[in-house]
PDB file of N, CA and C in Angstrom:
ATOM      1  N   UNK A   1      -4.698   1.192 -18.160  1.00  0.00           N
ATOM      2  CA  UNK A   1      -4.541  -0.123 -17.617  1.00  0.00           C
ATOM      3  C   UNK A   1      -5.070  -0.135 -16.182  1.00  0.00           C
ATOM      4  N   UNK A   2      -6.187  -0.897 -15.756  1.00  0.00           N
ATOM      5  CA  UNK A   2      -6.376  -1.310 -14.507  1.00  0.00           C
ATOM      6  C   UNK A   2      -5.542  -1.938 -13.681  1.00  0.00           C
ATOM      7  N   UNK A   3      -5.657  -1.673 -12.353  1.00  0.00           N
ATOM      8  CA  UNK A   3      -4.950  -1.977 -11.227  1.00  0.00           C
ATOM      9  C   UNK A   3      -5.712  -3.314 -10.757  1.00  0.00           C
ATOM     10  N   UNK A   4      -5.316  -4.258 -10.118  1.00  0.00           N
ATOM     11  CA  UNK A   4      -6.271  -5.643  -9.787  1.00  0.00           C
ATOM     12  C   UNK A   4      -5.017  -5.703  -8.408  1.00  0.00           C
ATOM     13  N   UNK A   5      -5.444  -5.601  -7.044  1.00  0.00           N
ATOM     14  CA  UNK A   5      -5.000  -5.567  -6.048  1.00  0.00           C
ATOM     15  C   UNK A   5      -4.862  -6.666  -5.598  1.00  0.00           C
ATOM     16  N   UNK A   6      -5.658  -7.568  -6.205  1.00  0.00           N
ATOM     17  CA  UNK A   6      -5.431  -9.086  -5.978  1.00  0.00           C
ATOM     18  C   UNK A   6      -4.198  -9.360  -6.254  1.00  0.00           C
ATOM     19  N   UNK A   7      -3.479  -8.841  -7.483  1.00  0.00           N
ATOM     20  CA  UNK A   7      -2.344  -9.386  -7.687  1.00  0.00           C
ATOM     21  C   UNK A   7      -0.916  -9.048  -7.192  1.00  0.00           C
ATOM     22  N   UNK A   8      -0.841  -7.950  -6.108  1.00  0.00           N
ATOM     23  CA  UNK A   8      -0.058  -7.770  -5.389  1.00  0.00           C
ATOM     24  C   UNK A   8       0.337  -9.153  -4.363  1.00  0.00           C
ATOM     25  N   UNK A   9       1.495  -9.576  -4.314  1.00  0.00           N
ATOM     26  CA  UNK A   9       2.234 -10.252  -3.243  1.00  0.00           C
ATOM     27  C   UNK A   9       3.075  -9.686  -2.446  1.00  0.00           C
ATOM     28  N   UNK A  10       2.979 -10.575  -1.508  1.00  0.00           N
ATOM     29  CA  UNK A  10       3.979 -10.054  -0.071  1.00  0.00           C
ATOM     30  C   UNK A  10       4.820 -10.803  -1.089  1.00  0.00           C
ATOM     31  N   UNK A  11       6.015 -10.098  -0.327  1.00  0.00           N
ATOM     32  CA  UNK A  11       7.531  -9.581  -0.441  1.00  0.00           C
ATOM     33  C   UNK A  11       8.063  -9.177  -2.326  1.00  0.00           C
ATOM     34  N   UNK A  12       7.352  -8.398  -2.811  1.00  0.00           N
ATOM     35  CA  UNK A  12       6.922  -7.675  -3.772  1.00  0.00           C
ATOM     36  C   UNK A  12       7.912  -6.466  -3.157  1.00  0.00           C
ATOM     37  N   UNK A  13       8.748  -6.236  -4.398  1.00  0.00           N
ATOM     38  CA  UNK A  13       9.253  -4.491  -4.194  1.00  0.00           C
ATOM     39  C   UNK A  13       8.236  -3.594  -4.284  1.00  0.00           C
ATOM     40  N   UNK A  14       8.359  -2.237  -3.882  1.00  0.00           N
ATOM     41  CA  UNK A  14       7.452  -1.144  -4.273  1.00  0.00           C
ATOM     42  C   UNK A  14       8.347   0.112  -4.282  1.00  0.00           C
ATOM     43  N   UNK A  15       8.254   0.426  -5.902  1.00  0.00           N
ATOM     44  CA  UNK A  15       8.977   1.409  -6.333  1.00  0.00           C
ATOM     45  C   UNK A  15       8.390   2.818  -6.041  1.00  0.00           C
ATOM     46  N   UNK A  16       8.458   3.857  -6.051  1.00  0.00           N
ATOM     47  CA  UNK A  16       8.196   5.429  -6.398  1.00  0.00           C
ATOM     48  C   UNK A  16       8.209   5.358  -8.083  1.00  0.00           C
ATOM     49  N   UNK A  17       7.196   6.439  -8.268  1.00  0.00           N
ATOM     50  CA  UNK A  17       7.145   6.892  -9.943  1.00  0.00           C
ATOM     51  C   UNK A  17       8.284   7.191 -10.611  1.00  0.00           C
ATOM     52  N   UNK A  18       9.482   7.753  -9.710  1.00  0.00           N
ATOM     53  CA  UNK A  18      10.549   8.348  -9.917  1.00  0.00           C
ATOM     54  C   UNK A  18      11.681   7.154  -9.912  1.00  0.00           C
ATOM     55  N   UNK A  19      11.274   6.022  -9.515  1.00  0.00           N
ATOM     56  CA  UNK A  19      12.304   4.709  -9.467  1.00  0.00           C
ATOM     57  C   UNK A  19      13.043   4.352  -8.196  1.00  0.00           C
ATOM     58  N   UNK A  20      12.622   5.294  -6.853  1.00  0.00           N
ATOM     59  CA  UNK A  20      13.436   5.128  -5.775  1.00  0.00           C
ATOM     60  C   UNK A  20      12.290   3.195  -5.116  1.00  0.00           C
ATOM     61  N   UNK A  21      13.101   2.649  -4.426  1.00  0.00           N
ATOM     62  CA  UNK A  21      12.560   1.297  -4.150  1.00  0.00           C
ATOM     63  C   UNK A  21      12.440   1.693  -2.128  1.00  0.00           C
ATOM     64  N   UNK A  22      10.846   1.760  -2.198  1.00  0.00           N
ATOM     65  CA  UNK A  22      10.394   1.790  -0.584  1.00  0.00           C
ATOM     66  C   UNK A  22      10.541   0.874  -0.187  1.00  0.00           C
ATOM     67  N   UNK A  23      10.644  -0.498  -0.670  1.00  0.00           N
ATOM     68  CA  UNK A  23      10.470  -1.485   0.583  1.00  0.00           C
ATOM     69  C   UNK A  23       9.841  -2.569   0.042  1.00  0.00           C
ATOM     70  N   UNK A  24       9.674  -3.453   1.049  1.00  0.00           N
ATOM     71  CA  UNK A  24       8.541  -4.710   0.165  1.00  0.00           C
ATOM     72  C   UNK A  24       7.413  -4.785   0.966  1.00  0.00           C
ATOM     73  N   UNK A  25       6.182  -5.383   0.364  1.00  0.00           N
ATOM     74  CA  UNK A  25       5.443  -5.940   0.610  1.00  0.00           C
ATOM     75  C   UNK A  25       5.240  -6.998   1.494  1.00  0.00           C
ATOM     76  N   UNK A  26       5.210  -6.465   2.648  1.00  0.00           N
ATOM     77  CA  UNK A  26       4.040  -7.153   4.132  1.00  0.00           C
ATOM     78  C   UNK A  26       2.737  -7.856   3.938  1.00  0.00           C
ATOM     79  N   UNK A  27       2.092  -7.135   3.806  1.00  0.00           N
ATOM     80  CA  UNK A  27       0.512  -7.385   3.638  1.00  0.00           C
ATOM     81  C   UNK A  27      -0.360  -6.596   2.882  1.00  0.00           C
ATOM     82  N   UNK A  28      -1.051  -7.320   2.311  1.00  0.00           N
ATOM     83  CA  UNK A  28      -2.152  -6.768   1.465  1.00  0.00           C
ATOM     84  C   UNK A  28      -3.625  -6.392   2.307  1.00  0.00           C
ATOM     85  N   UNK A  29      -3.931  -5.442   2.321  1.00  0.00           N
ATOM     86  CA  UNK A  29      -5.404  -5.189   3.524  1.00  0.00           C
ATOM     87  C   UNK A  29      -6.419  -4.751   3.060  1.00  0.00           C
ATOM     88  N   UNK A  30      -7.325  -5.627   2.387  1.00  0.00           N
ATOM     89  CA  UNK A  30      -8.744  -4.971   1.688  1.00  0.00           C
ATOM     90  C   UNK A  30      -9.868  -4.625   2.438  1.00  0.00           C
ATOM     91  N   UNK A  31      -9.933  -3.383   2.368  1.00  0.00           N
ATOM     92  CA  UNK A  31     -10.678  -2.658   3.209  1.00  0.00           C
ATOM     93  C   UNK A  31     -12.316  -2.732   3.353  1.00  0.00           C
ATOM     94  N   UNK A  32     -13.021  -2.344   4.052  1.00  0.00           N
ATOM     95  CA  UNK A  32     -14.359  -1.417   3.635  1.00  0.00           C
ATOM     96  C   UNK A  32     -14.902  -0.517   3.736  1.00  0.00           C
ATOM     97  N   UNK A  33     -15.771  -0.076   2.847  1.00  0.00           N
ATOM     98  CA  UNK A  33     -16.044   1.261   3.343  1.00  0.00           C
ATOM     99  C   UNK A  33     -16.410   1.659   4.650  1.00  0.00           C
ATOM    100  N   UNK A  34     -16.021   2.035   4.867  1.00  0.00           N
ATOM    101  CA  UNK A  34     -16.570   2.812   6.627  1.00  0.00           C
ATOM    102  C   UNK A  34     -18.016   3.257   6.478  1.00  0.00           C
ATOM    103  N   UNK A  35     -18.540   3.957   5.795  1.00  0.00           N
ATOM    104  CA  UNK A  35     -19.705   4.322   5.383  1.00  0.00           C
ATOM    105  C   UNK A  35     -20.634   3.013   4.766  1.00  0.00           C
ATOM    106  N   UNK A  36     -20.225   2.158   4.218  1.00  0.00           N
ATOM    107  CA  UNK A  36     -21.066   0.971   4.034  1.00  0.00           C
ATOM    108  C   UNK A  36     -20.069  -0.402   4.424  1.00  0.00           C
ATOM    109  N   UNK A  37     -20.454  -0.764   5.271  1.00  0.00           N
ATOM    110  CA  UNK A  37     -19.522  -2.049   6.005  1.00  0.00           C
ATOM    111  C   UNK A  37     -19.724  -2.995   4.981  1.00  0.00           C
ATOM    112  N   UNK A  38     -21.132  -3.218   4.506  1.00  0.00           N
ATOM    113  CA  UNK A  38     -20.643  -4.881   3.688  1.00  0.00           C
ATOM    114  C   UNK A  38     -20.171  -4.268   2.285  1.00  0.00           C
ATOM    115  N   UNK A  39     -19.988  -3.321   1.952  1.00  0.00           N
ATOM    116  CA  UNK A  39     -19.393  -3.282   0.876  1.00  0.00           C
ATOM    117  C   UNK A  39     -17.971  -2.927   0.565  1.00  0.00           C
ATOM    118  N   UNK A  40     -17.143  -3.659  -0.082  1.00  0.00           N
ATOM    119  CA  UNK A  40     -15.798  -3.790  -0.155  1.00  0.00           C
ATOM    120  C   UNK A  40     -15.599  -2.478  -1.240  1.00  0.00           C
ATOM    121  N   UNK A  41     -14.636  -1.514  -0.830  1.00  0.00           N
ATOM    122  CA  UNK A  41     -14.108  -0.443  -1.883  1.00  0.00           C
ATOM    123  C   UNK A  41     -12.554  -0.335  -1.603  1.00  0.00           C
ATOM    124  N   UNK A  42     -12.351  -0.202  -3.351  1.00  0.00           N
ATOM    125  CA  UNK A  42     -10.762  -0.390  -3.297  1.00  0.00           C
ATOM    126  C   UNK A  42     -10.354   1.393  -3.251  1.00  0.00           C
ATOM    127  N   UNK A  43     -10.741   2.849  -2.472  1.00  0.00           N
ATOM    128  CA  UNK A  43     -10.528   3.871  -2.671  1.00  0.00           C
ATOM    129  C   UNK A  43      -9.487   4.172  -1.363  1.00  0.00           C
ATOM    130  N   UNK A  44      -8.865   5.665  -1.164  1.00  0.00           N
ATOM    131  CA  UNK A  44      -7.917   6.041  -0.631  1.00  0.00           C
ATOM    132  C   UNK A  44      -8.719   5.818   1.130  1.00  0.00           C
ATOM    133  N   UNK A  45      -9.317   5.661   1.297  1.00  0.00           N
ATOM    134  CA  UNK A  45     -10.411   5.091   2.640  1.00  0.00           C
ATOM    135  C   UNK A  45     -10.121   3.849   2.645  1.00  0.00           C
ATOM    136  N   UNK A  46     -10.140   3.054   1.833  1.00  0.00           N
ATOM    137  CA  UNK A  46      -9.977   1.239   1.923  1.00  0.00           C
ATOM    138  C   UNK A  46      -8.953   0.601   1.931  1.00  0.00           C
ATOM    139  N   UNK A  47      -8.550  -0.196   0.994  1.00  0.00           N
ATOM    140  CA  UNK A  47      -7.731  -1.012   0.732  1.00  0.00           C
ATOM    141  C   UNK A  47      -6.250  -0.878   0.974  1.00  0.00           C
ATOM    142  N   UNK A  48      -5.397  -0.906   1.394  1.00  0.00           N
ATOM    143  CA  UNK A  48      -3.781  -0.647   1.066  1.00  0.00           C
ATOM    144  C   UNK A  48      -2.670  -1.425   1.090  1.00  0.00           C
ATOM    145  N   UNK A  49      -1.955  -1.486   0.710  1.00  0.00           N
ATOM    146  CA  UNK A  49      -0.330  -2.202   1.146  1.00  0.00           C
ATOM    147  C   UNK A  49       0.490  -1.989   2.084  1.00  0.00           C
ATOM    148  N   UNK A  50       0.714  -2.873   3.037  1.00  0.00           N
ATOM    149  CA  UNK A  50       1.600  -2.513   4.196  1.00  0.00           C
ATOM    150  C   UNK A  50       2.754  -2.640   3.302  1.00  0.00           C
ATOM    151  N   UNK A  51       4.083  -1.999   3.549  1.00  0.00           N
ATOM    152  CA  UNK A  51       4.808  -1.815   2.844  1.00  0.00           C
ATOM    153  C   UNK A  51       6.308  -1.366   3.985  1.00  0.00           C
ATOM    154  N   UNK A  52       7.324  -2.603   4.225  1.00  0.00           N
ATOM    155  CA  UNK A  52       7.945  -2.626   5.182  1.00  0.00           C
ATOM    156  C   UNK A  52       9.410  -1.820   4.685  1.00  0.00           C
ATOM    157  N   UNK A  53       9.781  -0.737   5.252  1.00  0.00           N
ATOM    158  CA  UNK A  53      11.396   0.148   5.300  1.00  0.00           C
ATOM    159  C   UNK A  53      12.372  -0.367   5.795  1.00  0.00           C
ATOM    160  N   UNK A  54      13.742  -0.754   5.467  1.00  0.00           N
ATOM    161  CA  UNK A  54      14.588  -1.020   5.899  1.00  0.00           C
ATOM    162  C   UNK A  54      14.616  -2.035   6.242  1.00  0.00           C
ATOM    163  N   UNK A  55      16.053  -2.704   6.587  1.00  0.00           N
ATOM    164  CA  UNK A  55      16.884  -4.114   7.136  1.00  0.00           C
ATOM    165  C   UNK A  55      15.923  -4.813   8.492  1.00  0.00           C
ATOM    166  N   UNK A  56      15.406  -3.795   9.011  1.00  0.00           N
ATOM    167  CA  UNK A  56      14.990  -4.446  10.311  1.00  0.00           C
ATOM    168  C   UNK A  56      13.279  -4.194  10.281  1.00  0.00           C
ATOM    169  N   UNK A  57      12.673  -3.618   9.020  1.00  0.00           N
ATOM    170  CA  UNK A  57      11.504  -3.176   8.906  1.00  0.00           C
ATOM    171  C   UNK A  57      11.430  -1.662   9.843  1.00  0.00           C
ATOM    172  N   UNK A  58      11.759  -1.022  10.015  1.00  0.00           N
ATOM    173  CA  UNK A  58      11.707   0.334  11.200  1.00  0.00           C
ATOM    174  C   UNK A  58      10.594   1.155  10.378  1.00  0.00           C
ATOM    175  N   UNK A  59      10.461   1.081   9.467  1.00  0.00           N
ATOM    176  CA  UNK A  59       9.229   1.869   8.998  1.00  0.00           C
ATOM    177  C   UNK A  59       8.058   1.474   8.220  1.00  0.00           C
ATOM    178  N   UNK A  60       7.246   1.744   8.502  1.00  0.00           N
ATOM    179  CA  UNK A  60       6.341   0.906   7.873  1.00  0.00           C
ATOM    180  C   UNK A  60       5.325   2.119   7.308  1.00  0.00           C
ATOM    181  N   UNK A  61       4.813   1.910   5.654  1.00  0.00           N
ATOM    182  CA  UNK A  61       3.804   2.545   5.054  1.00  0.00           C
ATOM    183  C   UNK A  61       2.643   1.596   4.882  1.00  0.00           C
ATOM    184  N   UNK A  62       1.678   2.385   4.937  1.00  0.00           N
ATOM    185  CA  UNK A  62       0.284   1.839   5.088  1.00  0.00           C
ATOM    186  C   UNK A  62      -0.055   2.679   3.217  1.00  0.00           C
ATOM    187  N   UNK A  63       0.191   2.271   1.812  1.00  0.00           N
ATOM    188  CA  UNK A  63      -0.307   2.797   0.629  1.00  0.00           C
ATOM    189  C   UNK A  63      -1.522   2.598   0.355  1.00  0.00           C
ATOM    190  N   UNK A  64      -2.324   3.318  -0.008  1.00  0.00           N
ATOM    191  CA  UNK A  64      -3.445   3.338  -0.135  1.00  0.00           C
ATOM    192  C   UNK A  64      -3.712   2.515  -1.981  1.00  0.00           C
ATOM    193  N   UNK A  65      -4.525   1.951  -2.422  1.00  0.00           N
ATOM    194  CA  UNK A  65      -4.899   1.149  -3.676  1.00  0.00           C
ATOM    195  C   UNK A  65      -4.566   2.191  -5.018  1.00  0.00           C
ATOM    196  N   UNK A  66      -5.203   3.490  -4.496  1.00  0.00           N
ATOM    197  CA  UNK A  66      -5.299   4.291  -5.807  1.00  0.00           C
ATOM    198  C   UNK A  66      -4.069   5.083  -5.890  1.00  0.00           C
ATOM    199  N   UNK A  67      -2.917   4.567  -5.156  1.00  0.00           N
ATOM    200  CA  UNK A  67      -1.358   5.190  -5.691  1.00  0.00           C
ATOM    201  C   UNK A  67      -1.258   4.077  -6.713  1.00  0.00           C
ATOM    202  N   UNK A  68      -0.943   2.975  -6.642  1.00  0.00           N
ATOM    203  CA  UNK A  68      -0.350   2.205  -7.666  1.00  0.00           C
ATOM    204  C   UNK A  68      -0.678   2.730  -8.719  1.00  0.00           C
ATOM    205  N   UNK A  69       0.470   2.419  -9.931  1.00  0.00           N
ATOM    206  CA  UNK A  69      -0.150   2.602 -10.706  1.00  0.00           C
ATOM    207  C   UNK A  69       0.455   1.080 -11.813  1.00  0.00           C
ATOM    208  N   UNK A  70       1.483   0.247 -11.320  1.00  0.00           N
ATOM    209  CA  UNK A  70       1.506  -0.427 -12.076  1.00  0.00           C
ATOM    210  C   UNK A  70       1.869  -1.607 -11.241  1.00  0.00           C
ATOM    211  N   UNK A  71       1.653  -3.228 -11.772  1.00  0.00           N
ATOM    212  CA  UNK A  71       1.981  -4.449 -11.257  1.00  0.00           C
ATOM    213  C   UNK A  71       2.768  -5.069 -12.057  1.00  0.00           C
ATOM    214  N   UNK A  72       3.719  -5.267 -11.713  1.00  0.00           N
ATOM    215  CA  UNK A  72       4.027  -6.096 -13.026  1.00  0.00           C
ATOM    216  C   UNK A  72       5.399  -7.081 -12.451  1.00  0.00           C
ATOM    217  N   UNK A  73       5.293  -8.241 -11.971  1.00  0.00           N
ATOM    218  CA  UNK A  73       5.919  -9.725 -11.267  1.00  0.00           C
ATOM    219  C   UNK A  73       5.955  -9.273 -10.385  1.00  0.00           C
ATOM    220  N   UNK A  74       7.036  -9.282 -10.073  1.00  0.00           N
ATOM    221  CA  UNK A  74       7.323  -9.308  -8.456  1.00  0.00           C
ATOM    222  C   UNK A  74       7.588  -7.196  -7.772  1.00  0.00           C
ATOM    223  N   UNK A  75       7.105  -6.272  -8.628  1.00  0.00           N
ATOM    224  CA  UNK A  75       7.075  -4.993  -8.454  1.00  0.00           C
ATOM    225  C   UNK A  75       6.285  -4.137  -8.479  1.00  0.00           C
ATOM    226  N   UNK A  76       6.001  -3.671  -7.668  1.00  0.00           N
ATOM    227  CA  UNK A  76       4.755  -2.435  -7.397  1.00  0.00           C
ATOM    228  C   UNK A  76       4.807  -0.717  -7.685  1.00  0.00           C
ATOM    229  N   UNK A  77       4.797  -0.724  -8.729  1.00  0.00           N
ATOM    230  CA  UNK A  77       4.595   0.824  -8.890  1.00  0.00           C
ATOM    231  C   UNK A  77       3.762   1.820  -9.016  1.00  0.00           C
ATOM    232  N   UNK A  78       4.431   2.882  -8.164  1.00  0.00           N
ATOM    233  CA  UNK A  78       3.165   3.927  -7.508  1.00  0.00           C
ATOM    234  C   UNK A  78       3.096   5.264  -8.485  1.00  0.00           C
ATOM    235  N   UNK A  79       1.988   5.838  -8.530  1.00  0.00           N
ATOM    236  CA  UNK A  79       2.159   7.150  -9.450  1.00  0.00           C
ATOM    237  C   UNK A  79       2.467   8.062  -8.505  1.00  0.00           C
ATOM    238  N   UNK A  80       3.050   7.847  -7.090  1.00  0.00           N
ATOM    239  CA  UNK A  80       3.744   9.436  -7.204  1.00  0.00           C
ATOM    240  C   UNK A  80       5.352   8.954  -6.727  1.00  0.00           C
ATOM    241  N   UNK A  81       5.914   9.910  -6.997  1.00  0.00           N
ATOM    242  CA  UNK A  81       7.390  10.180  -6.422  1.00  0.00           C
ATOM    243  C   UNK A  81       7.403  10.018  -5.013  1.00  0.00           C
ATOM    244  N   UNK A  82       8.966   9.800  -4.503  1.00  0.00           N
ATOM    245  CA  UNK A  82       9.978   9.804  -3.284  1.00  0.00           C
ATOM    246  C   UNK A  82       9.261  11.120  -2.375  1.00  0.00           C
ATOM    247  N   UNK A  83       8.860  11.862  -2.891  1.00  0.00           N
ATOM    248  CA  UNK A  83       8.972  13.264  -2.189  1.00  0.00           C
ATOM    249  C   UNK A  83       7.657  12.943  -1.671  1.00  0.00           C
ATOM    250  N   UNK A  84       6.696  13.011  -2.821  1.00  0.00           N
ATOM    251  CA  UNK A  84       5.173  12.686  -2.446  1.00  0.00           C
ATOM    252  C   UNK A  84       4.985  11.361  -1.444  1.00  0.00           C
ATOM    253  N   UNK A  85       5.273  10.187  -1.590  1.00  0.00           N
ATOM    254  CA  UNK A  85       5.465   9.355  -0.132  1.00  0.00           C
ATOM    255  C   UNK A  85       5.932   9.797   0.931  1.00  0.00           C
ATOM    256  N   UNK A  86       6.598  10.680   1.500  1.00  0.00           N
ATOM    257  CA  UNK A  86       7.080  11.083   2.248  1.00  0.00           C
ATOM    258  C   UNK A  86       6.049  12.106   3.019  1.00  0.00           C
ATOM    259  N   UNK A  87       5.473  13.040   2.172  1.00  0.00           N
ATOM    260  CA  UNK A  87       4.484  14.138   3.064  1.00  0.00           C
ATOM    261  C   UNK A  87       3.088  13.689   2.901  1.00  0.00           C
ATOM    262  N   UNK A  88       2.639  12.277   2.676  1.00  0.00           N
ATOM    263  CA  UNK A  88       1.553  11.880   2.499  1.00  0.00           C
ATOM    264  C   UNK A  88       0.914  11.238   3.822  1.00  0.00           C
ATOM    265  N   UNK A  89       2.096  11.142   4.690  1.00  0.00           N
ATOM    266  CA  UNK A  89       0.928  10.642   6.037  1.00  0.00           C
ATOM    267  C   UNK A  89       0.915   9.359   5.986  1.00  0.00           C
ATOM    268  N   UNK A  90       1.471   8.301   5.164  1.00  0.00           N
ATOM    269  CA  UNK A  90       0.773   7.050   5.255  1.00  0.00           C
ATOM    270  C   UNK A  90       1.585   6.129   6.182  1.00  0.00           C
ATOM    271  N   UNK A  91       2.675   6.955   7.148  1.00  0.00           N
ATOM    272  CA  UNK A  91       2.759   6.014   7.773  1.00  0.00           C
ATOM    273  C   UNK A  91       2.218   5.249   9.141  1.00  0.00           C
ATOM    274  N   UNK A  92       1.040   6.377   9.522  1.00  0.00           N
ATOM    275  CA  UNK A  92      -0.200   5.888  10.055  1.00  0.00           C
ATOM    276  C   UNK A  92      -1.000   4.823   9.716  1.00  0.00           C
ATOM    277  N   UNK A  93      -0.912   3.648  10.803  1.00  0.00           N
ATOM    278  CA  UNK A  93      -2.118   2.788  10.131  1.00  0.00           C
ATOM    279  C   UNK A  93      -3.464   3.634  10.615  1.00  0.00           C
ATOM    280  N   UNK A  94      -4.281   2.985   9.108  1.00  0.00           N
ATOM    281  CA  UNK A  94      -5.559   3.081   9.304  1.00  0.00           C
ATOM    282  C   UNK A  94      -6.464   2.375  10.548  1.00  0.00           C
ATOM    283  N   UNK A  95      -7.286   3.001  11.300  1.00  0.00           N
ATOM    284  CA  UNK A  95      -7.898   2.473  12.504  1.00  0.00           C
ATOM    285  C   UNK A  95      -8.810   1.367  12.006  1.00  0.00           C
ATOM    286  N   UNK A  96      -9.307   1.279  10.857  1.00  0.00           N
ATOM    287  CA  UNK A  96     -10.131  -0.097  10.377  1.00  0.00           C
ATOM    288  C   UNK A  96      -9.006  -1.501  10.448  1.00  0.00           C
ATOM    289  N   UNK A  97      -8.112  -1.052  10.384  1.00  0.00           N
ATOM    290  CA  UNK A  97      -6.844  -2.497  10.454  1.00  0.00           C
ATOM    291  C   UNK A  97      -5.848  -2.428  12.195  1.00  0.00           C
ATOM    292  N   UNK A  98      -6.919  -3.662  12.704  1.00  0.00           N
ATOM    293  CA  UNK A  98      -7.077  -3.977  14.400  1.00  0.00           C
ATOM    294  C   UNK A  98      -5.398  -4.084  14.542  1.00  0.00           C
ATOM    295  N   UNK A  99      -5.096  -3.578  15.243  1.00  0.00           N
ATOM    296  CA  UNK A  99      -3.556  -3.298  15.918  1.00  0.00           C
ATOM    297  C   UNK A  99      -3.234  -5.389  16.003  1.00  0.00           C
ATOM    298  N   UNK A 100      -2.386  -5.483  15.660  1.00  0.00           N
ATOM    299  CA  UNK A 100      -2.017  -6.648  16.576  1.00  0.00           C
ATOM    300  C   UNK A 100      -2.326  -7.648  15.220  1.00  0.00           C
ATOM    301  N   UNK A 101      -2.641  -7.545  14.147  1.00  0.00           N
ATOM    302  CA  UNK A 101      -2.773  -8.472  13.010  1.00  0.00           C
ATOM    303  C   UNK A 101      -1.807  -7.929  12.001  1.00  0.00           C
ATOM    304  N   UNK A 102      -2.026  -9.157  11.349  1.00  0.00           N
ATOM    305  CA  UNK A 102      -1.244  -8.922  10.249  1.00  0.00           C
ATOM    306  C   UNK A 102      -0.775 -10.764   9.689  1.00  0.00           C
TER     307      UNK A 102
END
């Protein structure tokens, strides 16, 4: 089953593979390649989900397109586990997404 990133919405849950619930959906950010500017790529370089932690938002993940692995209403599920979000780094934004938007 294909992923269509279009169909992600803000304030969308986003689960772990394992069923733990990260947070919701902020913003959707379609990227481009860095290597070719006019061309739009949905890979771990491009596209992602801001994806807001906690009551007050205190953490914020930047998911990259090619975790999801499923959409389905109002829920976002990723193919990896709790553990794997965690040592993946993503809570760095990407420098292609200008500080101060959103």
């Amino acid at each position: 089953m294909e992923v269509n990133l279009g169909d992600v919405r803000k304030g969308s849950e986003v689960h772990s593979s394992d069923g733990t619930k990260l947070g919701k959906v902020a913003e959707v950010w379609f990227g481009t390649d860095p290597a070719h500017s006019t061309e739009r790529c949905d890979e771990d370089l491009c596209s992602r989900i801001e994806v807001h932690q906690g009551l007050l938002h205190k953490t914020v993940l930047y998911i990259p397109y090619n975790a999801i692995a499923q959409i389905s209403g109002n829920t976002v599920t990723l193919n990896v586990d709790e553990a794997a979000v965690c040592s993946k780094g993503w809570t760095h934004r990407p420098a292609w997404i200008a500080q101060g938007v959103a």
